[in-house]
N, C-alpha and C. Protein backbone atom coordinates (compact mmCIF):
# COMPACT_ATOMS: atom_id res chain seq x y z
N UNK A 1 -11.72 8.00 16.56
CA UNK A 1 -10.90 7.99 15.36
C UNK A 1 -11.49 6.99 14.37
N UNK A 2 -11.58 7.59 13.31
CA UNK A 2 -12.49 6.43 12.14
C UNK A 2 -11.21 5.18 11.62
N UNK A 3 -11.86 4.24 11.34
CA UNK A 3 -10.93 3.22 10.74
C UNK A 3 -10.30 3.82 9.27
N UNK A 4 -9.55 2.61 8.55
CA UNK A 4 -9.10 2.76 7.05
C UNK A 4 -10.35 3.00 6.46
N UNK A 5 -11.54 1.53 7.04
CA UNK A 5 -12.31 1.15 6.36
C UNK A 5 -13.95 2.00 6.57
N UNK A 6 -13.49 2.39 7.92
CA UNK A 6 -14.79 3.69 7.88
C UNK A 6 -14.36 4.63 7.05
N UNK A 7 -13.27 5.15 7.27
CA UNK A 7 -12.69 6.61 6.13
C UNK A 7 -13.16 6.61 4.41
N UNK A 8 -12.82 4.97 4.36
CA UNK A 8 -13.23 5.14 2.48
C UNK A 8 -14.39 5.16 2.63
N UNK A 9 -15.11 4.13 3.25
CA UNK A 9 -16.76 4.34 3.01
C UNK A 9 -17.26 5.63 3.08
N UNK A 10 -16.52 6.69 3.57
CA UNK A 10 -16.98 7.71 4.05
C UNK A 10 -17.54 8.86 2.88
N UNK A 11 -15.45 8.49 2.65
CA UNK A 11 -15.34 9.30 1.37
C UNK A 11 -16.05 8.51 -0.26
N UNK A 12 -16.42 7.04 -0.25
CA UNK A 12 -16.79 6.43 -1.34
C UNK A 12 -18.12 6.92 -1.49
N UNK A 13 -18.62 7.76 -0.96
CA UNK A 13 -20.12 7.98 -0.74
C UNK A 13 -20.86 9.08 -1.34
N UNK A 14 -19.51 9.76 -1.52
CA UNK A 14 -19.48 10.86 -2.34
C UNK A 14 -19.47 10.48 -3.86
N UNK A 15 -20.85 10.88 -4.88
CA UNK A 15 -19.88 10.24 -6.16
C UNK A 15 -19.00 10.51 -6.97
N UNK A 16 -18.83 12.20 -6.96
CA UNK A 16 -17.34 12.50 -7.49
C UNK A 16 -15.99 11.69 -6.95
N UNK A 17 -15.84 11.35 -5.80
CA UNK A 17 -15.17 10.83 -5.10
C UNK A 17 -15.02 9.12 -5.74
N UNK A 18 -15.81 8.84 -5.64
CA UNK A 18 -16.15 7.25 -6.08
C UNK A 18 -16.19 7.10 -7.36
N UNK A 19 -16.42 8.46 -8.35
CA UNK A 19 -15.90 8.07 -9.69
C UNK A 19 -14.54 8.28 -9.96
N UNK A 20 -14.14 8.85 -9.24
CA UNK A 20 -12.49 9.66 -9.61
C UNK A 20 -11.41 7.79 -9.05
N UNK A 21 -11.81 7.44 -7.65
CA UNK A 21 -11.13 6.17 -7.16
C UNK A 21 -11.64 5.02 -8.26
N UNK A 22 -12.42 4.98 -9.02
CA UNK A 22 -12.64 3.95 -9.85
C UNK A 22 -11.91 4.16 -11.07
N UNK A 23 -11.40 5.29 -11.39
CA UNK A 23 -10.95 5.58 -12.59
C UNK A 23 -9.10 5.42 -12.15
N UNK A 24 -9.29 5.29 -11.21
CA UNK A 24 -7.71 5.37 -11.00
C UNK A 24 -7.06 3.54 -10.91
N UNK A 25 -5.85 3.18 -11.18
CA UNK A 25 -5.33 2.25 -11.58
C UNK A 25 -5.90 1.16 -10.54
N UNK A 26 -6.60 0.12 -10.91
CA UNK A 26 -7.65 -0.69 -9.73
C UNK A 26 -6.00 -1.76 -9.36
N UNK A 27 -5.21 -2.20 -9.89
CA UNK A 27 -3.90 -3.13 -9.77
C UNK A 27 -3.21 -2.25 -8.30
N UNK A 28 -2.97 -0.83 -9.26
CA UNK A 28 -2.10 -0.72 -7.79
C UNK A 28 -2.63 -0.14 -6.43
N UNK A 29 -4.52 0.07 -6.53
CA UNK A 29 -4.74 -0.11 -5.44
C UNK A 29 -4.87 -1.27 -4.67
N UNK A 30 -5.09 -2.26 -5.32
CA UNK A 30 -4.60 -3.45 -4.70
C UNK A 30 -3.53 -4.48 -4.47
N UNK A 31 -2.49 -4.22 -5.06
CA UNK A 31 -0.92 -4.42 -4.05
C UNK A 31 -1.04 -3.58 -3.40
N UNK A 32 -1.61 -1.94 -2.98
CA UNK A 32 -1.63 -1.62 -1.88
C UNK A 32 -2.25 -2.16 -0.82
N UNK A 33 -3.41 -2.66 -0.88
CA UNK A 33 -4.80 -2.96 -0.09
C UNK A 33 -3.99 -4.17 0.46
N UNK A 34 -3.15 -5.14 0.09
CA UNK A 34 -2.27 -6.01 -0.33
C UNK A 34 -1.45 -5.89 1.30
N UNK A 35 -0.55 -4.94 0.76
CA UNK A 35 0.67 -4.41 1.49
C UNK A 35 0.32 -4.14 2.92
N UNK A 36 -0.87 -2.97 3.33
CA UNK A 36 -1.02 -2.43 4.38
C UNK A 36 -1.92 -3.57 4.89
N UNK A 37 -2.63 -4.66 4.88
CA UNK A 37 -3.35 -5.95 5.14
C UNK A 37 -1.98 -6.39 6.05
N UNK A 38 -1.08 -6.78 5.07
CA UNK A 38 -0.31 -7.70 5.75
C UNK A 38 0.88 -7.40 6.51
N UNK A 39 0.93 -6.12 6.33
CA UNK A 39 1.36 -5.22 7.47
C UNK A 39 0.91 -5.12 8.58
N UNK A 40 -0.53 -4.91 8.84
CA UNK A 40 -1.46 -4.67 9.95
C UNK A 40 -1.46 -6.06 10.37
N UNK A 41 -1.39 -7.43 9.68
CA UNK A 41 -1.19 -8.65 10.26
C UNK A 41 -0.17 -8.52 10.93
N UNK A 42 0.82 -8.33 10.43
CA UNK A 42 2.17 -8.79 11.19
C UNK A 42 2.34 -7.77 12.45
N UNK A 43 1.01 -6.50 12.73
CA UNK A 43 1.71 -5.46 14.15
C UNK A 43 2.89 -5.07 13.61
N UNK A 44 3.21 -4.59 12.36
CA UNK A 44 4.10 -3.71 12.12
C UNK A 44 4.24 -2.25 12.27
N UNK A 45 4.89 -1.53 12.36
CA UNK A 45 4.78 -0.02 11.93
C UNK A 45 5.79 0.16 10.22
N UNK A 46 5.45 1.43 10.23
CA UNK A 46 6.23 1.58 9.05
C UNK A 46 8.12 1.93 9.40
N UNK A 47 8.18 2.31 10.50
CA UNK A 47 9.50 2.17 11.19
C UNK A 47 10.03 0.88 11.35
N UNK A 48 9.79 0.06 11.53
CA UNK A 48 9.85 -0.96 11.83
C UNK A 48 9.99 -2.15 10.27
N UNK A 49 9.22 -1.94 9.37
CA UNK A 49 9.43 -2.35 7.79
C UNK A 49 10.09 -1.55 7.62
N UNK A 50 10.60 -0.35 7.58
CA UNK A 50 11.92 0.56 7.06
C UNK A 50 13.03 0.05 7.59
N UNK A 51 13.10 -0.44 8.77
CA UNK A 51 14.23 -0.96 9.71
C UNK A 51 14.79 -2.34 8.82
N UNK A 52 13.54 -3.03 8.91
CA UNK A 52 14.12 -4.89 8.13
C UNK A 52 14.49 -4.43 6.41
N UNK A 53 14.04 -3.24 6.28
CA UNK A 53 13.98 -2.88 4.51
C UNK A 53 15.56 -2.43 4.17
N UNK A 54 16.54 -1.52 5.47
CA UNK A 54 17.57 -1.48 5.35
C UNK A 54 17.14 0.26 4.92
N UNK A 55 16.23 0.72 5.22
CA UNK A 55 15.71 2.30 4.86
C UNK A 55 15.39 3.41 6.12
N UNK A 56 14.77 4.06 5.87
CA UNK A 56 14.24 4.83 7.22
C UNK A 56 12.64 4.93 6.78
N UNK A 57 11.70 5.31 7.77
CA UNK A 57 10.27 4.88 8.01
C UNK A 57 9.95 6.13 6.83
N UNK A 58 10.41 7.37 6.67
CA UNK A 58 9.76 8.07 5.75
C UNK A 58 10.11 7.44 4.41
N UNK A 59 11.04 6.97 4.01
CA UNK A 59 10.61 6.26 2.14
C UNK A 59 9.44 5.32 2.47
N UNK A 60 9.22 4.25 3.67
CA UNK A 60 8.02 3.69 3.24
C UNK A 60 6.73 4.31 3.31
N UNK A 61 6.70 5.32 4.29
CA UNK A 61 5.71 6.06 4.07
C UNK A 61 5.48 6.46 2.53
N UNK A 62 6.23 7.19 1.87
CA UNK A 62 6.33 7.60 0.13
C UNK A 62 6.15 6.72 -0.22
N UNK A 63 6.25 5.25 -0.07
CA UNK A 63 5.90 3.90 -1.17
C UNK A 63 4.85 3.99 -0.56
N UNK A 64 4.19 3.58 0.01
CA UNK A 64 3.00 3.28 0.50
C UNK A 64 1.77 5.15 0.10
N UNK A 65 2.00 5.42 0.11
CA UNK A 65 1.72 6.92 -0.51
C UNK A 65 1.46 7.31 -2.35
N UNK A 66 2.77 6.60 -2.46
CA UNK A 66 3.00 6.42 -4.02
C UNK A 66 1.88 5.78 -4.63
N UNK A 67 1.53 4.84 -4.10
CA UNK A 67 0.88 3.65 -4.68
C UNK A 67 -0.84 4.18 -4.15
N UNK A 68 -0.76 4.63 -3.64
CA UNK A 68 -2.30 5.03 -3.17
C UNK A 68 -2.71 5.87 -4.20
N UNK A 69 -1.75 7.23 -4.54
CA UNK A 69 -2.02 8.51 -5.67
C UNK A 69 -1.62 7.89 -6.57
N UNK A 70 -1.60 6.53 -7.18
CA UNK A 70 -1.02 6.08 -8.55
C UNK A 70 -0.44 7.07 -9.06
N UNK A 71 1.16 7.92 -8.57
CA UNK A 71 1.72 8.80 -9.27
C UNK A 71 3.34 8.22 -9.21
N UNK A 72 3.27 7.25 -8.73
CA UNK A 72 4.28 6.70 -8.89
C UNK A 72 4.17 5.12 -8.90
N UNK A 73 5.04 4.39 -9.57
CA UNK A 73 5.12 2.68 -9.51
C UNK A 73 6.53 2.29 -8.78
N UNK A 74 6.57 1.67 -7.74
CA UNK A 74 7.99 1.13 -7.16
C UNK A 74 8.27 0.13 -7.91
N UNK A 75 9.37 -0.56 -7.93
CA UNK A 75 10.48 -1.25 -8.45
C UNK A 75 9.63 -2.15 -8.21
N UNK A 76 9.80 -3.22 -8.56
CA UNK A 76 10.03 -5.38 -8.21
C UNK A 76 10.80 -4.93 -7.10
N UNK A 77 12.13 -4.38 -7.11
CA UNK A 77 13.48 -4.89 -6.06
C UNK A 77 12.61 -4.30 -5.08
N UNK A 78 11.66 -2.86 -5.06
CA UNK A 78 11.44 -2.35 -3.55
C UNK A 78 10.08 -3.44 -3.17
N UNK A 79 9.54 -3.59 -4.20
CA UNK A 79 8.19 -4.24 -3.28
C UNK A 79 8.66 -5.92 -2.61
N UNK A 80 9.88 -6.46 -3.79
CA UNK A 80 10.30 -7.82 -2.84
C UNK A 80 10.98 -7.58 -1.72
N UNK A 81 11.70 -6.03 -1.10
CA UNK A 81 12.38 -5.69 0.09
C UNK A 81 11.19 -5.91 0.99
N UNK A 82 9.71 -4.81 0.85
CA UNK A 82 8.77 -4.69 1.68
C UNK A 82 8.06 -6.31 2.10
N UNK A 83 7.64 -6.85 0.81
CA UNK A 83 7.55 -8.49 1.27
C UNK A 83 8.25 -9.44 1.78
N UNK A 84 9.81 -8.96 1.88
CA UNK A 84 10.79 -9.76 2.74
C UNK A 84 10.90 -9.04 4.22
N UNK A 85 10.65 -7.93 4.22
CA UNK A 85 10.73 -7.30 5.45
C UNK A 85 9.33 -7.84 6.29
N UNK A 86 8.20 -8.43 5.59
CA UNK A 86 6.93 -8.98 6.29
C UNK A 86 6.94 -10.38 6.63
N UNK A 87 8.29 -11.20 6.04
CA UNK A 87 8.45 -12.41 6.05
C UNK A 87 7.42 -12.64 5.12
N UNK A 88 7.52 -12.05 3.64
CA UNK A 88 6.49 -12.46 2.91
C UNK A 88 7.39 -12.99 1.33
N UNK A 89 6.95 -13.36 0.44
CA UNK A 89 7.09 -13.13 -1.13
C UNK A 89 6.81 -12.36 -2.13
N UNK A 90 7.28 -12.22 -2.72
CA UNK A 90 6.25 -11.50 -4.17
C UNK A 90 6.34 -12.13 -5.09
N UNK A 91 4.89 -12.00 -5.75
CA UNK A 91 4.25 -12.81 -6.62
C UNK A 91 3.81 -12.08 -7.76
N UNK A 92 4.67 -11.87 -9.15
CA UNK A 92 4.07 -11.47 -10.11
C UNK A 92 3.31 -12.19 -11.13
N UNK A 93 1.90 -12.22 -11.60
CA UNK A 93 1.44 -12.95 -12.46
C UNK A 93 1.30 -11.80 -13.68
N UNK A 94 1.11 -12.63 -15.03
CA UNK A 94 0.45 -12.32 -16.38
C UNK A 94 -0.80 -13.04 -16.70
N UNK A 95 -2.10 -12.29 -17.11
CA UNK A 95 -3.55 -13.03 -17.04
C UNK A 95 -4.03 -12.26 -17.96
């Protein structure tokens, strides 16, 4: 089974592929890159962050989904649920 990180290299290799992911919103692939990091720290599942989130495991699947196809943006309130459900914070800056 390939990793996260074998899969993109896989697909980044392609350059239609690698121009289309560069053109897409670089921010919210990284509160994603973000999210599933410190998820995979903590040995979470997504059942399990749906559980502390007060949800069921398929909306985080859709947030976490959302944010990958930049076709949707979640709330502040959902991403500080997902960072409280990691024993984490959220941190918005302006730069």
């Amino acid at each position: 089974m390939l990793t996260h990180a074998d899969l993109k290299a896989k697909a980044l290799s392609d350059p239609e592929v690698r121009a289309e992911y560069e053109r897409l919103n670089r921010e919210e692939f990284a509160i994603l890159d973000e999210m599933l990091a410190a998820r995979r720290e903590a040995g979470l599942t997504q059942a399990q962050i749906a559980e502390r989130m007060g949800t069921k495991a398929p909306a985080v699947a859709r947030l976490e989904r959302a944010l990958a196809s930049g076709k949707h943006s979640p709330s502040i309130t959902t991403l500080r649920k997902y960072a409280a459900a990691l024993g984490k914070r959220l941190e918005v800056h302006l730069v």
